[in-house]
N, C-alpha and C. Protein backbone atom coordinates (compact mmCIF):
# COMPACT_ATOMS: atom_id res chain seq x y z
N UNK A 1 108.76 93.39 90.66
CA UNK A 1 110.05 93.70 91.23
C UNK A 1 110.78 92.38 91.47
N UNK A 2 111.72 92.51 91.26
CA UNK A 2 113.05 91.39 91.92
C UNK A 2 114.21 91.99 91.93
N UNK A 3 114.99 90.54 93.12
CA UNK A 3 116.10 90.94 93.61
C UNK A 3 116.85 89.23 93.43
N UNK A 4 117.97 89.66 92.80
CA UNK A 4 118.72 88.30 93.00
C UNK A 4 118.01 87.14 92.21
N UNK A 5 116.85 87.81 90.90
CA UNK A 5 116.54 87.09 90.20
C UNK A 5 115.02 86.41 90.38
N UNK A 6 114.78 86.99 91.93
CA UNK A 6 113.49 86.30 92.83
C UNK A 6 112.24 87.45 92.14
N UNK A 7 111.51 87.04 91.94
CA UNK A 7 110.17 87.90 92.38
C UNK A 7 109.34 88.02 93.14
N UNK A 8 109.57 89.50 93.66
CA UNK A 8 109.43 89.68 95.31
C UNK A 8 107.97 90.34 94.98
N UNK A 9 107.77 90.93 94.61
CA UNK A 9 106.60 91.60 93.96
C UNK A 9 105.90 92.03 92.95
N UNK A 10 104.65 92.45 92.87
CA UNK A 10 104.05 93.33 92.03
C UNK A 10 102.96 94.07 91.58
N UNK A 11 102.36 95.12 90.97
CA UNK A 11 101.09 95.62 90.87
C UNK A 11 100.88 95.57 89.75
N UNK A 12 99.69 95.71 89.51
CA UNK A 12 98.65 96.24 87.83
C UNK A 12 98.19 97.25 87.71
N UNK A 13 98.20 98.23 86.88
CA UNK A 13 97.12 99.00 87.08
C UNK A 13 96.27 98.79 86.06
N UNK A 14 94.88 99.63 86.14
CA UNK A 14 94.15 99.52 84.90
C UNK A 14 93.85 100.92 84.88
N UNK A 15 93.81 101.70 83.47
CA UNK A 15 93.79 103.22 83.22
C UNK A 15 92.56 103.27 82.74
N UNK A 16 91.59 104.17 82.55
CA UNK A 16 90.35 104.59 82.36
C UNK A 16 90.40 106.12 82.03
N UNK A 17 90.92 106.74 81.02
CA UNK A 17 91.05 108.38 80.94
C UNK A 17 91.70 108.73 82.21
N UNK A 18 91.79 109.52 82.47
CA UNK A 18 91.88 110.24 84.18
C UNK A 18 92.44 109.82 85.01
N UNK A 19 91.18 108.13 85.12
CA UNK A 19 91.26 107.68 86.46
C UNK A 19 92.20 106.44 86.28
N UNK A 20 92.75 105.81 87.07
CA UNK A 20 93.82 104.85 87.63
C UNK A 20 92.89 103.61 88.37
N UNK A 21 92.87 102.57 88.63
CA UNK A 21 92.73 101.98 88.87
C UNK A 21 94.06 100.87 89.10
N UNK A 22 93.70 100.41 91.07
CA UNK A 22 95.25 99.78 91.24
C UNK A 22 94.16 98.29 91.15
N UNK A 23 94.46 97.15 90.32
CA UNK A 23 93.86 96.25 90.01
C UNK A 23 94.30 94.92 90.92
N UNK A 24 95.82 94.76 91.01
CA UNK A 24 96.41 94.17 92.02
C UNK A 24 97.54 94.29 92.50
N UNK A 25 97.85 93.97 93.56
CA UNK A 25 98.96 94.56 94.13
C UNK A 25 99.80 93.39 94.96
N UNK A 26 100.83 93.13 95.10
CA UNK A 26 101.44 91.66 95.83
C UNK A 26 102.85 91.81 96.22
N UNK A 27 103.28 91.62 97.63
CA UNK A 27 104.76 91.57 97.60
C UNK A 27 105.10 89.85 98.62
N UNK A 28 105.85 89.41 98.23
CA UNK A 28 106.58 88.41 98.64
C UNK A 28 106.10 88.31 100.10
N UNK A 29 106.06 87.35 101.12
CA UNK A 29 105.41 87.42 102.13
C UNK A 29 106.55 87.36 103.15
N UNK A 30 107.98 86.83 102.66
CA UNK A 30 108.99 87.00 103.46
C UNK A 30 109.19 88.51 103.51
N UNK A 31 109.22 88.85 102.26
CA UNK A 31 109.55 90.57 101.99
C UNK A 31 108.61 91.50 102.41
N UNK A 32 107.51 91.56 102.95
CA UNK A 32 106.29 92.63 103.63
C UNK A 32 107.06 93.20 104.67
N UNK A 33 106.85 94.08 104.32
CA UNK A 33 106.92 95.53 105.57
C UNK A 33 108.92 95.87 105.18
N UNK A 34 109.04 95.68 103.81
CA UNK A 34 110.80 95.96 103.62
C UNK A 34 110.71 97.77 102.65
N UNK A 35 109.66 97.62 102.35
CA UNK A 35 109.58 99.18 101.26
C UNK A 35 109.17 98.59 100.14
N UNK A 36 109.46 97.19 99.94
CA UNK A 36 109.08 96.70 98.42
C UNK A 36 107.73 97.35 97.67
N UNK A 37 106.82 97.32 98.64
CA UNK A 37 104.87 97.30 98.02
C UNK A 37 105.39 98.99 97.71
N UNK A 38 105.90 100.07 98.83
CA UNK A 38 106.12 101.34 99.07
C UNK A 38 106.22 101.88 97.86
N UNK A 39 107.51 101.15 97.30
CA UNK A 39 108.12 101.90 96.03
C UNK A 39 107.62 101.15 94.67
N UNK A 40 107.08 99.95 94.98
CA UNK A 40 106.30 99.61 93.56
C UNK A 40 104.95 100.20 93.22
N UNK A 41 104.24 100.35 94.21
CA UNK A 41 103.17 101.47 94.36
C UNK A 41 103.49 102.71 93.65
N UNK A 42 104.51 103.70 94.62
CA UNK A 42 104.76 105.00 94.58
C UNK A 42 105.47 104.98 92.95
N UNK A 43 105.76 104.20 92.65
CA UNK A 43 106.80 104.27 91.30
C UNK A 43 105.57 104.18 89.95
N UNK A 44 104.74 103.16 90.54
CA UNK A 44 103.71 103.01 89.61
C UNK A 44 102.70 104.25 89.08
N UNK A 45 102.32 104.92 90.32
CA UNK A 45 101.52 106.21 90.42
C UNK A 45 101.96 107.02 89.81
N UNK A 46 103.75 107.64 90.30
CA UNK A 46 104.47 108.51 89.67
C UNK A 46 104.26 108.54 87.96
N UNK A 47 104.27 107.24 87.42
CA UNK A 47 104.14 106.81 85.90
C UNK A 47 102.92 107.20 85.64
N UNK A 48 101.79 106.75 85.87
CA UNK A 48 100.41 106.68 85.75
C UNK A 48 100.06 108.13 85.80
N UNK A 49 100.05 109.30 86.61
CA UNK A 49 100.36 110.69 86.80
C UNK A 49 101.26 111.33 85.60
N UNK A 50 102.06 110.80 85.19
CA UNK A 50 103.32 111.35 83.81
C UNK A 50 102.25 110.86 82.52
N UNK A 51 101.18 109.85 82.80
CA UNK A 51 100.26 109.41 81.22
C UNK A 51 98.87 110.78 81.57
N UNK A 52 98.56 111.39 82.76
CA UNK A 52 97.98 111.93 82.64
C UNK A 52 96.76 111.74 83.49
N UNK A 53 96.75 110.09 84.43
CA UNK A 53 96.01 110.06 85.34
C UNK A 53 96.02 111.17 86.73
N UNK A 54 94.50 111.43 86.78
CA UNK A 54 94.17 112.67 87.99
C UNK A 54 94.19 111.66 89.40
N UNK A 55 93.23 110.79 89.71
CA UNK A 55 92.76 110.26 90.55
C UNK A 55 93.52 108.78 90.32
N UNK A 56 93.15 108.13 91.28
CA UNK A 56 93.66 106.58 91.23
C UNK A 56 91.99 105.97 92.32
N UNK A 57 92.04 104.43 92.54
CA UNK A 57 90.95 103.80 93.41
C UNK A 57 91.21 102.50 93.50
N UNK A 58 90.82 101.69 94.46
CA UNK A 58 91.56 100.51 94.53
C UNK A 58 90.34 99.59 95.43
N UNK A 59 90.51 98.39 95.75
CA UNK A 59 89.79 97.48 96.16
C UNK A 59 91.38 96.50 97.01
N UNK A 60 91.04 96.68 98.20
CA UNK A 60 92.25 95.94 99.47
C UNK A 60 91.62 94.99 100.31
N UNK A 61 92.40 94.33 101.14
CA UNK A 61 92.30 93.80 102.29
C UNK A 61 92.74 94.30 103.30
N UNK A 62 92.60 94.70 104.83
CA UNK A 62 92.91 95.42 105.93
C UNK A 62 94.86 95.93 105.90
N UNK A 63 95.14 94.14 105.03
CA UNK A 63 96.60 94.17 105.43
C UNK A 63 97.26 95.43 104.75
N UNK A 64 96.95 95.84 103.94
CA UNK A 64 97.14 97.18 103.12
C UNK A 64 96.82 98.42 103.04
N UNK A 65 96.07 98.67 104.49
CA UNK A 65 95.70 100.10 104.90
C UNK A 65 96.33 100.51 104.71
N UNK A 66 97.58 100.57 106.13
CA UNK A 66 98.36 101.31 106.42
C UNK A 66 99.14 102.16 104.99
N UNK A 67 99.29 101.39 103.86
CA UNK A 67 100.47 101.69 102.99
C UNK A 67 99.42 102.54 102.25
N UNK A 68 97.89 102.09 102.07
CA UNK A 68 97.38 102.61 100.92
C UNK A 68 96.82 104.56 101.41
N UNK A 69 96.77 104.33 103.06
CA UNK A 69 96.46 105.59 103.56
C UNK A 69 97.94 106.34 103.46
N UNK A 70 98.68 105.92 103.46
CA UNK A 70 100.01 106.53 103.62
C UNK A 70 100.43 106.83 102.21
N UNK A 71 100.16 106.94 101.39
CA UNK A 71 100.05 106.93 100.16
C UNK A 71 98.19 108.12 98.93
N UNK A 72 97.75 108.61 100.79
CA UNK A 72 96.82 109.18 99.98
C UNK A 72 95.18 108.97 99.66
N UNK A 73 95.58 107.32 99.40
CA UNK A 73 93.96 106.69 99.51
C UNK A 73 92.94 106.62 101.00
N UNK A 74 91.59 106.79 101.01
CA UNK A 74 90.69 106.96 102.24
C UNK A 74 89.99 105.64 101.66
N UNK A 75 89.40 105.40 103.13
CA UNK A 75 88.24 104.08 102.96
C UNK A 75 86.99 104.57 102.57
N UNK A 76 86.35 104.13 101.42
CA UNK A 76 84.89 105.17 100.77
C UNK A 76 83.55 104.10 101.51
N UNK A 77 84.21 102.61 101.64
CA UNK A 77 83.00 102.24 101.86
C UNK A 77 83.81 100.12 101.81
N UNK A 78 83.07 99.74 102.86
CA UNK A 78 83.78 98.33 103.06
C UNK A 78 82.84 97.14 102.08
N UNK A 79 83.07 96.35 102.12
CA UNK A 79 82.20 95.20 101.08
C UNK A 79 82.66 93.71 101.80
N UNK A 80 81.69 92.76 101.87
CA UNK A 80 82.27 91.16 101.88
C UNK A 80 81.79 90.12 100.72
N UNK A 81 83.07 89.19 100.22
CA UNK A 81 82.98 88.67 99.79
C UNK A 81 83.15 87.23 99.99
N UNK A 82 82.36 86.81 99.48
CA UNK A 82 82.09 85.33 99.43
C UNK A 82 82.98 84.25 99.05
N UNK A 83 83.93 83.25 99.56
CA UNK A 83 84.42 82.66 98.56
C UNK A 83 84.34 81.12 98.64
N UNK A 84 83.18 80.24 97.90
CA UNK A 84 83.48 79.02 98.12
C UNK A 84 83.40 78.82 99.81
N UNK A 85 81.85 79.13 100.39
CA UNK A 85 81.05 79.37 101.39
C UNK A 85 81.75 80.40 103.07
N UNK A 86 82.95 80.88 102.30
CA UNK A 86 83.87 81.52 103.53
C UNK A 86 83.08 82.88 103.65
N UNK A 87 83.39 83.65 104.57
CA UNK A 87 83.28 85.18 104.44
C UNK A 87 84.65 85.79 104.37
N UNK A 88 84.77 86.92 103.33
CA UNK A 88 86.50 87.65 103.99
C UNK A 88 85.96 88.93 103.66
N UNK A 89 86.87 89.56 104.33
CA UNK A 89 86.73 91.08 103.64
C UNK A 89 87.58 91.33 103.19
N UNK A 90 86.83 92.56 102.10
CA UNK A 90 87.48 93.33 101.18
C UNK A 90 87.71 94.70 101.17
């Protein structure tokens, strides 16, 4: 997505028959919490659903609950990853 030429955001998906996979997802950090992630998400799905995907599944960080539950997705199960001796979650 952009505005005014900027790129404020964006997602990937990856398709698998059926299933959807949201691979990554990013909006501008001035721009969080404006609708940007909302409608690049919801716009993306809408498409992905019109090729024939049933399901979708994704891999987040906390900061993206809210949008990804609001949108449908549940937490199946948490994971941590390692990076270059840190802990974060995923």
């Amino acid at each position: 997505a952009s505005i005014d030429g900027d790129v404020v955001g964006s997602v990937t998906l990856v398709h698998h028959g059926d299933v959807t996979g949201v691979w990554s997802m990013a909006t501008d950090t001035a721009r969080q919490r404006s609708g940007i992630g909302r409608r690049l998400l919801s716009t993306a799905m809408a498409e992905a659903r019109s090729r024939g995907t049933t399901s979708f599944y994704l891999g987040a960080t906390p900061a993206g609950q809210r949008l990804y539950e609001s949108l449908g997705f549940t937490t199946r199960t948490t994971a941590r990853v390692w990076v270059s001796g840190e802990t974060h979650q995923a």
